[in-house]
C-alpha atoms as a PDB file:
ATOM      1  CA  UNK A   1       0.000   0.000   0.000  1.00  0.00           C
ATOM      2  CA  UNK A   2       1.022   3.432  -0.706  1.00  0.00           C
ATOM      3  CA  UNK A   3       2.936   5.651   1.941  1.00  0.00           C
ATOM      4  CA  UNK A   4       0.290   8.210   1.835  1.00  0.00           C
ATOM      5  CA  UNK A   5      -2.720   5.902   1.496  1.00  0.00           C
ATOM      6  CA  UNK A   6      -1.185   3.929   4.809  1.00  0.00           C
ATOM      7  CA  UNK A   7      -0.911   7.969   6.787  1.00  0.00           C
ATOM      8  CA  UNK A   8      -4.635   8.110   5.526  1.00  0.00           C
ATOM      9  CA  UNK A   9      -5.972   5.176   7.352  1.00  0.00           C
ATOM     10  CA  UNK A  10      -4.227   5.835  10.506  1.00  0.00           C
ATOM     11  CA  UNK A  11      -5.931   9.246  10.739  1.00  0.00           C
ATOM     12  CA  UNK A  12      -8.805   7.325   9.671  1.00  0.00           C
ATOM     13  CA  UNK A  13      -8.124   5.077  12.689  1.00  0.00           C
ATOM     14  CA  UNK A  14      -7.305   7.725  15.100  1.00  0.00           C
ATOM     15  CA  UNK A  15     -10.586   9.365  14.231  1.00  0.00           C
ATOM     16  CA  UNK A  16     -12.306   6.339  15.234  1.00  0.00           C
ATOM     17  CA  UNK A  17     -10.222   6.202  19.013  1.00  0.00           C
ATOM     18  CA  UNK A  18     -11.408   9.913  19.031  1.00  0.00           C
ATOM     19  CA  UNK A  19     -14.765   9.117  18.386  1.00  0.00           C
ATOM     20  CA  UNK A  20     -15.178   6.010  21.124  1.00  0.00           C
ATOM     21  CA  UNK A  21     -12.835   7.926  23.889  1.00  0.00           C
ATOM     22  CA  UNK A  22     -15.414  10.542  23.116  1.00  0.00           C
ATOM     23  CA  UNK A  23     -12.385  13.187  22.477  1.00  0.00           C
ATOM     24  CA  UNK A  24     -14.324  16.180  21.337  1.00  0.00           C
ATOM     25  CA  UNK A  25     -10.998  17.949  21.113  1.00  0.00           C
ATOM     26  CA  UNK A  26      -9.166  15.788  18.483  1.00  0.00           C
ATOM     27  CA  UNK A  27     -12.521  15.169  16.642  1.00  0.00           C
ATOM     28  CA  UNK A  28     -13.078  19.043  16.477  1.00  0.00           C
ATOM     29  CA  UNK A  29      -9.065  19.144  15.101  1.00  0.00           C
ATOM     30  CA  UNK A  30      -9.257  16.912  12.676  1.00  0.00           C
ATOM     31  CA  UNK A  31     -12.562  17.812  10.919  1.00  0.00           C
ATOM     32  CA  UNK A  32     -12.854  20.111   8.533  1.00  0.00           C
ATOM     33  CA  UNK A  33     -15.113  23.756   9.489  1.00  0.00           C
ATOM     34  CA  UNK A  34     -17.206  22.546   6.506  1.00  0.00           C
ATOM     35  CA  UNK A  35     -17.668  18.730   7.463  1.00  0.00           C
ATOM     36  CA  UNK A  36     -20.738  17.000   5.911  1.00  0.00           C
ATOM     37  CA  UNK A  37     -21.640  13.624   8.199  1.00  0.00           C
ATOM     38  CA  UNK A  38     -24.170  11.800   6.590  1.00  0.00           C
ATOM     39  CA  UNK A  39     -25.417   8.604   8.931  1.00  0.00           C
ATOM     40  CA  UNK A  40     -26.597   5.190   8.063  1.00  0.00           C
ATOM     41  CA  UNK A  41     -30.003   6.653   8.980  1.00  0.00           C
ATOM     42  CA  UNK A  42     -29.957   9.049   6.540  1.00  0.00           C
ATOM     43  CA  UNK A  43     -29.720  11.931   9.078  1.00  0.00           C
ATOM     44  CA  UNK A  44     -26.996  14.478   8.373  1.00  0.00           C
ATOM     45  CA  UNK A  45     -24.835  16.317  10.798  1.00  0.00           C
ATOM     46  CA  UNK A  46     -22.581  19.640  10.203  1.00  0.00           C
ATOM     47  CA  UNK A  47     -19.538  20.077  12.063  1.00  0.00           C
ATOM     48  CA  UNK A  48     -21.238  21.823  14.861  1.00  0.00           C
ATOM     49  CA  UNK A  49     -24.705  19.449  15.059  1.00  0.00           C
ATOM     50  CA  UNK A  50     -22.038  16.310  15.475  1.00  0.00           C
ATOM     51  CA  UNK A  51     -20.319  17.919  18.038  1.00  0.00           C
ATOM     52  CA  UNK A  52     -23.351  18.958  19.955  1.00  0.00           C
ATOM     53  CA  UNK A  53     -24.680  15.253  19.363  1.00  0.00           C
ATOM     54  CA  UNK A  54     -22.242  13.875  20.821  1.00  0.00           C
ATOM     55  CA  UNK A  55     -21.926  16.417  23.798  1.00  0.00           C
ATOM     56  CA  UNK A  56     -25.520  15.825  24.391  1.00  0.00           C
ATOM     57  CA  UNK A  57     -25.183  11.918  24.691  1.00  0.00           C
ATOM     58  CA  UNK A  58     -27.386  11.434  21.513  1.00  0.00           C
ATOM     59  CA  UNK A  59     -25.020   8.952  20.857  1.00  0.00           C
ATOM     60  CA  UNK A  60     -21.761   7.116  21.773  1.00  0.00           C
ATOM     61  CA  UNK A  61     -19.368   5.144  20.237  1.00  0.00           C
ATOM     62  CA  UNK A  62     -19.000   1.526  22.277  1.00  0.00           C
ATOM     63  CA  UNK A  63     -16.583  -0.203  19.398  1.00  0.00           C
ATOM     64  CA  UNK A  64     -15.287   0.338  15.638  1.00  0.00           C
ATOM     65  CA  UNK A  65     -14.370  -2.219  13.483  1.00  0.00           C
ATOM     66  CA  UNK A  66     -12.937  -1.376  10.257  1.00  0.00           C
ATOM     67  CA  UNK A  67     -13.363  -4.748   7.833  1.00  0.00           C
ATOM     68  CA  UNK A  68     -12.397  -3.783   4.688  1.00  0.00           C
ATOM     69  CA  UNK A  69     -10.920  -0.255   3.107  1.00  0.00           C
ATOM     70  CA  UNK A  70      -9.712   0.906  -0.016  1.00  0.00           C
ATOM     71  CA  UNK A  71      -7.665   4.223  -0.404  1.00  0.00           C
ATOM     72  CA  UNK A  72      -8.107   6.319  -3.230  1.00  0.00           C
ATOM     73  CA  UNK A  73      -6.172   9.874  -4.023  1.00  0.00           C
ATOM     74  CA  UNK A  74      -7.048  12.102  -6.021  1.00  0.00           C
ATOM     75  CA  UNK A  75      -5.399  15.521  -6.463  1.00  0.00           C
ATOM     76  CA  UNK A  76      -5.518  16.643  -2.432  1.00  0.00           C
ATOM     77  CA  UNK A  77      -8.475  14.821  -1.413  1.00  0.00           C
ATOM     78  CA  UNK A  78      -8.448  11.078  -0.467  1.00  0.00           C
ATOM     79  CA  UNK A  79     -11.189   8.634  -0.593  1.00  0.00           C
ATOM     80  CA  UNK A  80     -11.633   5.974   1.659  1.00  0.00           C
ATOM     81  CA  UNK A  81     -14.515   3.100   0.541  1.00  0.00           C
ATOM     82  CA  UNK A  82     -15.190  -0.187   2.534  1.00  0.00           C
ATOM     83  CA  UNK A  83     -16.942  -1.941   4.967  1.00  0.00           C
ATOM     84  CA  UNK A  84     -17.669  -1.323   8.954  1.00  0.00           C
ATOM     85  CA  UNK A  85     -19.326  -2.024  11.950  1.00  0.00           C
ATOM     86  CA  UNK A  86     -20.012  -0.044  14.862  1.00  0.00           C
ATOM     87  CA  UNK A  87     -21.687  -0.516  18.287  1.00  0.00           C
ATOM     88  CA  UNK A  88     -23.428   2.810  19.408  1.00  0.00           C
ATOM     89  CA  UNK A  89     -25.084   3.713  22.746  1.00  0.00           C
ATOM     90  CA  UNK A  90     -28.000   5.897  21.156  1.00  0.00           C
ATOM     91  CA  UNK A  91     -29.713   7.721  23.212  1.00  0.00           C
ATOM     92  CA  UNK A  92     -32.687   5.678  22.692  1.00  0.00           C
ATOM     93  CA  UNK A  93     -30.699   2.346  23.555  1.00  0.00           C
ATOM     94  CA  UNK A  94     -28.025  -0.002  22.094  1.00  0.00           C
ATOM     95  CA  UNK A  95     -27.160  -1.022  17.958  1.00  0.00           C
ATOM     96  CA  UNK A  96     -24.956  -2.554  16.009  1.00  0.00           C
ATOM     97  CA  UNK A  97     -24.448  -1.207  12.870  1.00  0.00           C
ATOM     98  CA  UNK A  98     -22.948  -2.805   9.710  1.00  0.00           C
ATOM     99  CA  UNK A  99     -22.423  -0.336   6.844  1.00  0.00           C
ATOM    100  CA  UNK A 100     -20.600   0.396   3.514  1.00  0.00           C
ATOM    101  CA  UNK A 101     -18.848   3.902   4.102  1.00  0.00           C
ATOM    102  CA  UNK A 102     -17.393   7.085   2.382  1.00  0.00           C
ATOM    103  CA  UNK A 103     -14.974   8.838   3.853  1.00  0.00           C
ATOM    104  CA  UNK A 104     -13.491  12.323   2.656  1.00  0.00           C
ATOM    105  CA  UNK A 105     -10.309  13.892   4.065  1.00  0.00           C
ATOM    106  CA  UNK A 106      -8.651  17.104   2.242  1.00  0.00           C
ATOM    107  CA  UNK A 107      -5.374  19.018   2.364  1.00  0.00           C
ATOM    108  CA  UNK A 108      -5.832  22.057   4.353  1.00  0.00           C
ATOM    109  CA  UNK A 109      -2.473  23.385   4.087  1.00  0.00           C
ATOM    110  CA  UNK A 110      -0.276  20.639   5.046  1.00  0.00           C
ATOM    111  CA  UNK A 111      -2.653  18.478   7.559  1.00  0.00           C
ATOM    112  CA  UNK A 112      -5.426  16.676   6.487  1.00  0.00           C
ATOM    113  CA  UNK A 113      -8.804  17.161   7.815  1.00  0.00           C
ATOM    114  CA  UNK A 114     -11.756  14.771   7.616  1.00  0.00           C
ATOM    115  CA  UNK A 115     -14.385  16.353   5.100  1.00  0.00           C
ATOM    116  CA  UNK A 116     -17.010  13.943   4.356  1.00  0.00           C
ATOM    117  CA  UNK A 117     -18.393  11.128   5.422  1.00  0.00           C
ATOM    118  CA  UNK A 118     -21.412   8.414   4.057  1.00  0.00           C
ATOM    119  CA  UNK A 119     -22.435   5.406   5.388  1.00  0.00           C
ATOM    120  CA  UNK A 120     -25.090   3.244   4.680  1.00  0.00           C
ATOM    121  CA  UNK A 121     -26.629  -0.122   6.373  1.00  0.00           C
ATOM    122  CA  UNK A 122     -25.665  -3.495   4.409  1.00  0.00           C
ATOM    123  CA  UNK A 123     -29.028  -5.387   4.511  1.00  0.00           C
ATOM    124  CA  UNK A 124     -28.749  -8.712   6.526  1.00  0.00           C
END
């Protein structure tokens, strides 16, 4: 794999320890001011309506399991595709979810900030 594909995923993976540690402070660092999050529900979250989420217990991240990922790069954006599951606390009670994502990180000067991202349930 690519050099740059490999830094990729491991920001990638250090979003998701940010995102179970529930580490407002890295998340807010490494997501972009225009960040478009786009749930397996179909919901969608800005930066700030994540944040807030997530401060408000609407959710929480229990586990993240990445099973599958492909990197793409293209000019200064890269592209990560594949397959994940996640166990979330909701604020409503427990799910697992098992989803085919989209995940969009840019150059912003020279760090990389998480854009984008799309997911969407596999049916069982």
């Amino acid at each position: 794999m690519d050099v740059m594909a490999e830094q990729v995923l491991a920001m990638e993976d250090a979003r998701y320890a940010a995102m179970i540690d529930g580490d407002l402070a890295a998340l807010e660092r490494m997501s972009a001011d225009d960040l478009a999050y786009t749930h397996s529900s179909g919901a969608m979250d800005d930066k700030a309506s994540y944040m807030a989420a997530m401060r408000a217990g609407k959710f929480s991240y229990r586990r993240i399991e990445r099973q599958e990922a492909k990197v793409t790069l293209v000019g200064g954006a890269a592209l990560v595709t594949g397959r994940i599951r996640l166990d979330v606390l909701f604020d409503t009670g427990p799910r697992t979810l098992d989803s085919r994502f989209l995940s969009v990180w840019v150059r912003v000067g020279p760090d990389w900030r998480h854009l984008a991202w799309q997911s969407t349930g596999v049916p069982e």
